[in-house]
Protein backbone atom coordinates (compact mmCIF):
# COMPACT_ATOMS: atom_id res chain seq x y z
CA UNK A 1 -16.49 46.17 -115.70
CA UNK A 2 -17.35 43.11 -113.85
CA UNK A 3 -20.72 42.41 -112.03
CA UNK A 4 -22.44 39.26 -110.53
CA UNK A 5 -25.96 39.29 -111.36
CA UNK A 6 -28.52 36.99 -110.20
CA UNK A 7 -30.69 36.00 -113.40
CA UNK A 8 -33.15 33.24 -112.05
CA UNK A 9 -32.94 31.49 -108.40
CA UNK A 10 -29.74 30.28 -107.30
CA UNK A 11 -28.68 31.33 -111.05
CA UNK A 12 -25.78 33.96 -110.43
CA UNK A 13 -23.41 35.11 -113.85
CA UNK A 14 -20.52 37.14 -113.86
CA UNK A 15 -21.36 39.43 -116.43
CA UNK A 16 -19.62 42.86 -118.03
CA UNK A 17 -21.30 45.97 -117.86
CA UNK A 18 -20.67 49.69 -118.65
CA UNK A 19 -18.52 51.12 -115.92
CA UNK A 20 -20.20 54.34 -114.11
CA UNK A 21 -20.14 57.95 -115.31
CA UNK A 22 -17.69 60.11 -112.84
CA UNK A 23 -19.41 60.86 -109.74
CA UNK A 24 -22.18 63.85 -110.21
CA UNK A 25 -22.49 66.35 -107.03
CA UNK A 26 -22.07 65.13 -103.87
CA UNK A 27 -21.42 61.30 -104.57
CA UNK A 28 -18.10 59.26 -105.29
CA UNK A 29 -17.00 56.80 -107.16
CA UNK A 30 -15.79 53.45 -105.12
CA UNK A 31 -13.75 50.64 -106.12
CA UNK A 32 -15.28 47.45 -104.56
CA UNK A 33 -12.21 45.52 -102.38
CA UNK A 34 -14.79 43.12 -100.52
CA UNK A 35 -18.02 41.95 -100.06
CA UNK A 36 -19.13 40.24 -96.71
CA UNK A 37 -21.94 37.53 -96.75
CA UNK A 38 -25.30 37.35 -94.99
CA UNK A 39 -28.28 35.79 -94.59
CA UNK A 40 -30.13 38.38 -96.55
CA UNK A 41 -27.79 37.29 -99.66
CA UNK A 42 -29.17 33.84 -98.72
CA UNK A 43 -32.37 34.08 -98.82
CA UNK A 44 -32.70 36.71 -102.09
CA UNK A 45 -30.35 33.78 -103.79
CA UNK A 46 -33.01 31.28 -102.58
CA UNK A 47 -35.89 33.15 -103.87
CA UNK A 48 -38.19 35.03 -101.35
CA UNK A 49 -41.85 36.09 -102.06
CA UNK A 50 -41.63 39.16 -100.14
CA UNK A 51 -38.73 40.46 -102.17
CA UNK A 52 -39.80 42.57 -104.23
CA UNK A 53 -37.31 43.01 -107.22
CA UNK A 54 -36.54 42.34 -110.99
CA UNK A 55 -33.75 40.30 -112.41
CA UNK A 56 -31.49 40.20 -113.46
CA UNK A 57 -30.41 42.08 -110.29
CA UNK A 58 -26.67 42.75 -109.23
CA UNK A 59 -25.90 41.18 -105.63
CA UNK A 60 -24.04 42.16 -102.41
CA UNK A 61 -25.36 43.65 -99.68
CA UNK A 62 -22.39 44.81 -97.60
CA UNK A 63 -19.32 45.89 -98.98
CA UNK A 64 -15.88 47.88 -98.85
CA UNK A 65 -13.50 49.21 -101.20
CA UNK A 66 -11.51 52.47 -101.97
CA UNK A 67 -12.42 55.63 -103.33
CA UNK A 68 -11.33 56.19 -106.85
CA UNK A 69 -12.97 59.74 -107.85
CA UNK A 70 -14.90 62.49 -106.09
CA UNK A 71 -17.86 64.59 -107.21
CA UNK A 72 -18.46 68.37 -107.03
CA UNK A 73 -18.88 69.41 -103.52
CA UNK A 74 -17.62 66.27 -101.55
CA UNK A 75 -15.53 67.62 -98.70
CA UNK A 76 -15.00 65.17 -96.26
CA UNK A 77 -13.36 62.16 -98.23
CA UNK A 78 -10.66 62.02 -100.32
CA UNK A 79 -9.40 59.86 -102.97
CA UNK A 80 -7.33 56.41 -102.03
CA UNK A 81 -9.22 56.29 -98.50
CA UNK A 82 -10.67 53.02 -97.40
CA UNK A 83 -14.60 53.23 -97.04
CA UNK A 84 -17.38 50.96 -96.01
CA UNK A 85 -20.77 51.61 -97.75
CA UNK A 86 -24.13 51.77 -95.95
CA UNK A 87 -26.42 49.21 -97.63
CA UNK A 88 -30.36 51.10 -97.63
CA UNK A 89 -31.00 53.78 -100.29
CA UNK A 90 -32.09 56.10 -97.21
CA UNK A 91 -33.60 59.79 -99.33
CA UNK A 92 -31.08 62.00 -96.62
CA UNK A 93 -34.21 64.70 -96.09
CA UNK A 94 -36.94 62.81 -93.60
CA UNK A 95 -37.33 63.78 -89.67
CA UNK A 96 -35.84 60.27 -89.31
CA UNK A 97 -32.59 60.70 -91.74
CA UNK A 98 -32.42 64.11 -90.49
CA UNK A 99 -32.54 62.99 -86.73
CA UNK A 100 -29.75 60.01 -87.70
CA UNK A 101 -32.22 57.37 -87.52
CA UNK A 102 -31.34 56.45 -91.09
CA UNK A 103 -32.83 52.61 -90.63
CA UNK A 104 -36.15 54.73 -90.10
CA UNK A 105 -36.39 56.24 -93.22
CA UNK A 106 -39.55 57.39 -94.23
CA UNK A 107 -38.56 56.85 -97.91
CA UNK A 108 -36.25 54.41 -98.34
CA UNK A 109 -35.40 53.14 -101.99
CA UNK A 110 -34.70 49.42 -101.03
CA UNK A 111 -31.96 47.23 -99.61
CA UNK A 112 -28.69 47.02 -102.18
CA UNK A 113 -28.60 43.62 -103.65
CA UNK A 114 -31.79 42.75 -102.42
CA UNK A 115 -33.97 44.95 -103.95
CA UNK A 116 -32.17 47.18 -106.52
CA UNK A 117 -28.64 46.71 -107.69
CA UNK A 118 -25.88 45.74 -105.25
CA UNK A 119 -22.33 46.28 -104.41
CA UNK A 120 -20.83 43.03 -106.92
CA UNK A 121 -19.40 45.29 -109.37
CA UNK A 122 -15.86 46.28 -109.62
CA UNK A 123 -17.17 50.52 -109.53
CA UNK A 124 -20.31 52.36 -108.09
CA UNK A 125 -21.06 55.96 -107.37
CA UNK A 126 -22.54 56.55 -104.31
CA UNK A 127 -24.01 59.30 -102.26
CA UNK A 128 -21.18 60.46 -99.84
CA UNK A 129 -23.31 60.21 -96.93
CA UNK A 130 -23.74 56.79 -97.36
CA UNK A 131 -19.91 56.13 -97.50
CA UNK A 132 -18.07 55.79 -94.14
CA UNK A 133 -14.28 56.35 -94.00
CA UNK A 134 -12.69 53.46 -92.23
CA UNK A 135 -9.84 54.38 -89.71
CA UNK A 136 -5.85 53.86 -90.95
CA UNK A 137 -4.90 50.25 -90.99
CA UNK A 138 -8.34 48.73 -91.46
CA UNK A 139 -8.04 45.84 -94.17
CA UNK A 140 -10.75 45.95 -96.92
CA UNK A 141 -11.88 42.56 -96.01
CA UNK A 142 -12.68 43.60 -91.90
CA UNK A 143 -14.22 46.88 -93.35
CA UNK A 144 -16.28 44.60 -95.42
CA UNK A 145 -17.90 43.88 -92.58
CA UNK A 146 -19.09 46.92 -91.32
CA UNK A 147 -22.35 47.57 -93.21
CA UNK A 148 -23.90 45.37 -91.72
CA UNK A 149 -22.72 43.10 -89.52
CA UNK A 150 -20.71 45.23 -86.96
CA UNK A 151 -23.53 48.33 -87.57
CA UNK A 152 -26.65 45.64 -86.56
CA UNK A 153 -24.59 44.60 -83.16
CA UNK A 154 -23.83 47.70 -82.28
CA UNK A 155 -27.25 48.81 -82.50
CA UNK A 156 -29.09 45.99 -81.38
CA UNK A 157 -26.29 45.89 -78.04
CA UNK A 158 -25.81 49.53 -77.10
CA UNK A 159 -28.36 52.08 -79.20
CA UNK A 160 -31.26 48.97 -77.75
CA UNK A 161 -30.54 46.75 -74.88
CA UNK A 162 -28.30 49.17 -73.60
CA UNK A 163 -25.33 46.46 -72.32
CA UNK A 164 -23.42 48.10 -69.79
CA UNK A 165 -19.65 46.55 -68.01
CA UNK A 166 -20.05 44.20 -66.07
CA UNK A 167 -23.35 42.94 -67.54
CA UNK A 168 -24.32 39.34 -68.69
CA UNK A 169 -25.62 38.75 -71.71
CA UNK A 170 -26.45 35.71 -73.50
CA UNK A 171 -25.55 35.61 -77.37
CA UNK A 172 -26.93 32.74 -79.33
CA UNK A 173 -25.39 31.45 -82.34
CA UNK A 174 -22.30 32.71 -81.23
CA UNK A 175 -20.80 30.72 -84.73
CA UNK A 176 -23.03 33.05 -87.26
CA UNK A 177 -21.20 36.45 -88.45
CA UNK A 178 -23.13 38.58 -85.96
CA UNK A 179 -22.88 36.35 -83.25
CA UNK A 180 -19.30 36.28 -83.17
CA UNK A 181 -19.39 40.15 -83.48
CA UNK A 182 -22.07 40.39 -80.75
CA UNK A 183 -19.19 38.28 -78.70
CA UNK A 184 -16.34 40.38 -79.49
CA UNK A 185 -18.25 43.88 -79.23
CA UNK A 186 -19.65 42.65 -75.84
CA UNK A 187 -16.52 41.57 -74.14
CA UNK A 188 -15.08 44.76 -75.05
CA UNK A 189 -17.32 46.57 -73.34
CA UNK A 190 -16.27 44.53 -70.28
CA UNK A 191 -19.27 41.78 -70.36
CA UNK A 192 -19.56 38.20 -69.20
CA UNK A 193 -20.71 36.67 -72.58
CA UNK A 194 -22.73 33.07 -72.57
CA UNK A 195 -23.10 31.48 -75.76
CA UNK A 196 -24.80 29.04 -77.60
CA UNK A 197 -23.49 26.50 -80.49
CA UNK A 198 -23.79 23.87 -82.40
CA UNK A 199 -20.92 21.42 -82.29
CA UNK A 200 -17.52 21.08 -80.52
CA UNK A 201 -15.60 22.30 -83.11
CA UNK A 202 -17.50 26.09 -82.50
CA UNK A 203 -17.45 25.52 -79.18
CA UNK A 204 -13.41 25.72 -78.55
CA UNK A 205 -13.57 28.55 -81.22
CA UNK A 206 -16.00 30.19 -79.17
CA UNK A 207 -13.84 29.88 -76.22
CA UNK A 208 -10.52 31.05 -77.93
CA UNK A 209 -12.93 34.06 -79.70
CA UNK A 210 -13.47 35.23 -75.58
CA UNK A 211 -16.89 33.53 -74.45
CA UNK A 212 -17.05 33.33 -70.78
CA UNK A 213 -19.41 30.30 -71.11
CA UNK A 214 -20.04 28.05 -73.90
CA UNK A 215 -23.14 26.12 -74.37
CA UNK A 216 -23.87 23.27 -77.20
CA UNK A 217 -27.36 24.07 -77.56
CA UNK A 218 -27.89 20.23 -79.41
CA UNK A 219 -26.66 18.58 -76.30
CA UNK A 220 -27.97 20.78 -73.66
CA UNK A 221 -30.62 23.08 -73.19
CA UNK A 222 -29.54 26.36 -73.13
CA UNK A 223 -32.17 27.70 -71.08
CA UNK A 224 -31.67 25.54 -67.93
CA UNK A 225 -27.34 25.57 -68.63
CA UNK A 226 -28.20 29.84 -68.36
CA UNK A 227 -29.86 29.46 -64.86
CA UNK A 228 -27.14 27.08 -63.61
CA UNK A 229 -24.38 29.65 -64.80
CA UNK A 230 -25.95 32.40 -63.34
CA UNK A 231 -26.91 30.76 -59.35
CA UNK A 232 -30.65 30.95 -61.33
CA UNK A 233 -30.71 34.64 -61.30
CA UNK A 234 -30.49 34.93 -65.20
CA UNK A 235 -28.50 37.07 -67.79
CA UNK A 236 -28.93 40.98 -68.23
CA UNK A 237 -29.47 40.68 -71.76
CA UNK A 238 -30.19 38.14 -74.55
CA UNK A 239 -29.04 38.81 -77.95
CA UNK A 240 -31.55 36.71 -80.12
CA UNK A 241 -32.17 36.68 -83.64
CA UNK A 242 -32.60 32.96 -84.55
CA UNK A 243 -36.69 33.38 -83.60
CA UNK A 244 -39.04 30.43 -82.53
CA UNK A 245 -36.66 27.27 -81.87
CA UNK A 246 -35.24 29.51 -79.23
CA UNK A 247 -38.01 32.17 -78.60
CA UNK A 248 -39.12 30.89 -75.04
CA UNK A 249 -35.72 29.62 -74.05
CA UNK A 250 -34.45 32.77 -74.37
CA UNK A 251 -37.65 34.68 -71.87
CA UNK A 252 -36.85 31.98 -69.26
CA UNK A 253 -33.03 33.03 -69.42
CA UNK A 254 -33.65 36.65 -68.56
CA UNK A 255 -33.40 38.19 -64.87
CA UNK A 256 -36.59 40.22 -63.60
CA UNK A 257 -36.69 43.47 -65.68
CA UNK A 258 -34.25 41.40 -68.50
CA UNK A 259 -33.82 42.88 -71.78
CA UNK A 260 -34.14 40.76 -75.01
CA UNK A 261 -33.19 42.69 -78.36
CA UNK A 262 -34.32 40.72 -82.07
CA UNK A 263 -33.00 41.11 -85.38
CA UNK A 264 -34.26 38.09 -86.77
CA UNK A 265 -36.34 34.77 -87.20
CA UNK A 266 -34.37 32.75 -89.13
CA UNK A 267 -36.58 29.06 -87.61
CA UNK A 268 -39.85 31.19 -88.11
CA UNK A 269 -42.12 34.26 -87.71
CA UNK A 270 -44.65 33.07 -85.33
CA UNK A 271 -44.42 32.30 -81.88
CA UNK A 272 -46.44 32.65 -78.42
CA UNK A 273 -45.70 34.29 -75.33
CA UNK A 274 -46.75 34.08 -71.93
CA UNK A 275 -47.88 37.53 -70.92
CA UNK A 276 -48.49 37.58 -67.51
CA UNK A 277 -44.48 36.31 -67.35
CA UNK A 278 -43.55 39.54 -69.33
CA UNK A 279 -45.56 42.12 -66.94
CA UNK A 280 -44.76 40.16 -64.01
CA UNK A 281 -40.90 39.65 -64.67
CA UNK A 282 -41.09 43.43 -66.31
CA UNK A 283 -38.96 42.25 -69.21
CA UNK A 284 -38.31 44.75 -72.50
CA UNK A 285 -38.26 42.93 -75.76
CA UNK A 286 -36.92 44.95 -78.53
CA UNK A 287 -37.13 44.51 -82.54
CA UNK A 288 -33.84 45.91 -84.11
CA UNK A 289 -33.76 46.68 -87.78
CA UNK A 290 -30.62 47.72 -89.87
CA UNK A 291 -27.76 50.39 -88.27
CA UNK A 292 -27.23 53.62 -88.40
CA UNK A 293 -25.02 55.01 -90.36
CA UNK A 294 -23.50 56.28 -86.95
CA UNK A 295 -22.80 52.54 -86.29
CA UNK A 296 -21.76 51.70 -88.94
CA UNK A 297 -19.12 54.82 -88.25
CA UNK A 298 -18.86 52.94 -84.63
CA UNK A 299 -18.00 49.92 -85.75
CA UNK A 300 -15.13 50.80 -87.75
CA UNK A 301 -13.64 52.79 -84.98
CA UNK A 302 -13.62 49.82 -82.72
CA UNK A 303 -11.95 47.83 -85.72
CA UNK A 304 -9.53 50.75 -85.68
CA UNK A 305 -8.74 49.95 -82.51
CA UNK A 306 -8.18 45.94 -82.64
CA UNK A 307 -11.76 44.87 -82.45
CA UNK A 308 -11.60 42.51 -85.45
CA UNK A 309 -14.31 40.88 -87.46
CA UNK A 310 -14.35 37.02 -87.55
CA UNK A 311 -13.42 35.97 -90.57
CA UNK A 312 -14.61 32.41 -91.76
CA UNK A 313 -13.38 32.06 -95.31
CA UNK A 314 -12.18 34.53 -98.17
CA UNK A 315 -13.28 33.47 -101.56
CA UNK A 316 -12.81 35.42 -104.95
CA UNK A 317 -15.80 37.04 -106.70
CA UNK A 318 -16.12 33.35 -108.97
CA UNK A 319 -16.26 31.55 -105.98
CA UNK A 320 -19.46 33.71 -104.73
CA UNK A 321 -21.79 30.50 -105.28
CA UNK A 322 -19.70 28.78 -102.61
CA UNK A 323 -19.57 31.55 -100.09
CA UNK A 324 -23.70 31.14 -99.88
CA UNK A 325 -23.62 27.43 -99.91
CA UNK A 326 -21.32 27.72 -97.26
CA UNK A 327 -23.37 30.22 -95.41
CA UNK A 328 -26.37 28.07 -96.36
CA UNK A 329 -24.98 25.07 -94.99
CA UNK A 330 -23.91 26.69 -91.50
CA UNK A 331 -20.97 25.31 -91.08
CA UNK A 332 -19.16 28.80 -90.75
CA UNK A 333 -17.48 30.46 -87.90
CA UNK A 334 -17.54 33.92 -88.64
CA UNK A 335 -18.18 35.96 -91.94
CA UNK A 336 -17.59 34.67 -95.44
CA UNK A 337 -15.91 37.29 -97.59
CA UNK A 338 -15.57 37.61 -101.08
CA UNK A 339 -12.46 39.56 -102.50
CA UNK A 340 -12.28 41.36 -105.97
């Protein structure tokens, strides 16, 4: 069977490999369909001293495809269905797992394609908890985009911050695959979404895509655009995960007793805070990790239901190289997906 391994950094081979055994007790056996980009296949492309791994090393972090075979015991899939695949080797039996806080685990094997083997292979067995069936109708390439991308907004929006109808909450990046998710998933829930960008060209896709208010973040700064939009009051909630460039921006855009939920630092790690403006204006900051599997599950009932994934570009699995200097690059709008 096909794989894509990465041999050396930004060094990626399609290469053949021995398909799996059939699926042992309680696993299945998935045929990959698509593989959604993200930064996390970025950076592990790149090189990155904190991953911890040995190459050659199969990529793809989220995925979707259809189940081919079934092992002893599996009872609630069945063969042909469409499935998404959660991407953490979580070990099922810790207080966390066991509580559904699977991006807790206590003993967690590593990230697919990041640190051990990934989803871009044409066939995998995997555990069937870690397999979520995606309602009738879903396409392979939205599902695709469940593991991840969908599963991190949800979490970050409604397991952390909490958004509520009628909320405001400000998304930045709105362009980047969770961003536009964060957008759709927030407007469905019946919030005014603001937005930040980086051109025209996302701006009037942002629009189209259902952002109340759009705001070119190179042109104008955000912070001061927020308090105009809002009579100076500020937003309910800010969705940030780009990290220092818009750290404080992002403090002064919050309401008194604001939330702000992270999931990233993508312009750096380090950053200082005023303190006596986060007792004062009683703001909660929260630092999201991962999904559940549960939101994963979530997000692919709201997909289900017309709640699409942006999709930027579809490449096949030679064209993977592209797909991350695209993603690389930023000039997406959406999610770059690669189809077997």
């Amino acid at each position: 069977m096909r794989a894509l391994q990465l041999v050396s950094d930004r060094n990626l081979q399609i290469v053949d490999m021995p398909e799996p055994d059939a699926p042992g007790a309680g696993e299945v056996q998935v045929r990959v369909k698509a593989l959604a980009l993200n930064h996390i296949d970025v950076w592990g492309w790149r090189g990155m001293a904190f991953a911890k791994r040995k190459m050659p090393l199969v990529v793809g972090a989220e995925a979707a495809g259809e189940i081919v075979a079934l092992g002893a015991d599996v009872r609630g899939l069945k063969v042909g269905q469409t499935v998404a695949m959660y991407g953490a080797l979580t070990c099922g039996h810790c207080s966390n797992c066991l509580k559904g806080r699977d991006n807790l685990c206590e003993k967690v094997g590593g990230v697919l394609g990041f640190h051990v083997d990934g989803f871009a292979r044409d066939v995998l067995n995997m555990p069937e908890r870690l397999v979520i069936p995606a309602p009738e109708g879903v396409s392979f390439e939205d599902a695709g985009c469940a593991g991840i991308t969908f599963s991190t907004v949800e979490h970050m929006l409604f397991d952390n911050a909490k958004l509520e109808k009628g909320e405001t909450v400000l998304v930045h990046a709105g362009g980047s695959g969770i961003g536009s998710a964060a957008i759709r998933l927030a407007k469905d829930v019946g919030a005014t979404v603001i937005t930040t960008v980086g051109d025209d060209e996302k701006h009037a896709k942002a629009v189209a895509l259902g952002a109340d208010h759009v705001i070119n973040y190179k042109t104008d700064r955000f912070e001061h655009e927020v308090r105009k939009i809002t009579k100076k009051v500020g937003v309910d909630v800010v969705f940030e995960h780009v990290g220092v460039d818009t750290w404080q921006g992002s403090l002064l855009s919050m309401k008194p007793g604001g939330r702000l939920v992270t999931c990233g630092s993508t312009s750096g790690v380090s950053t200082q805070m005023n303190l006596m403006q986060l007792f004062q204006r009683q703001y909660k900051i929260f630092g999201s990790f991962g999904a559940t599997i549960k939101n994963v599950a979530d997000g692919l009932e709201k997909m289900g239901r017309g709640v699409k994934p942006v999709i930027d570009t579809v490449v096949p699995l030679e064209r993977f190289n592209e797909g991350l200097e695209r993603l690389e690059s930023r000039k997406v709008f959406g999610k770059i997906v690669v189809k077997f």
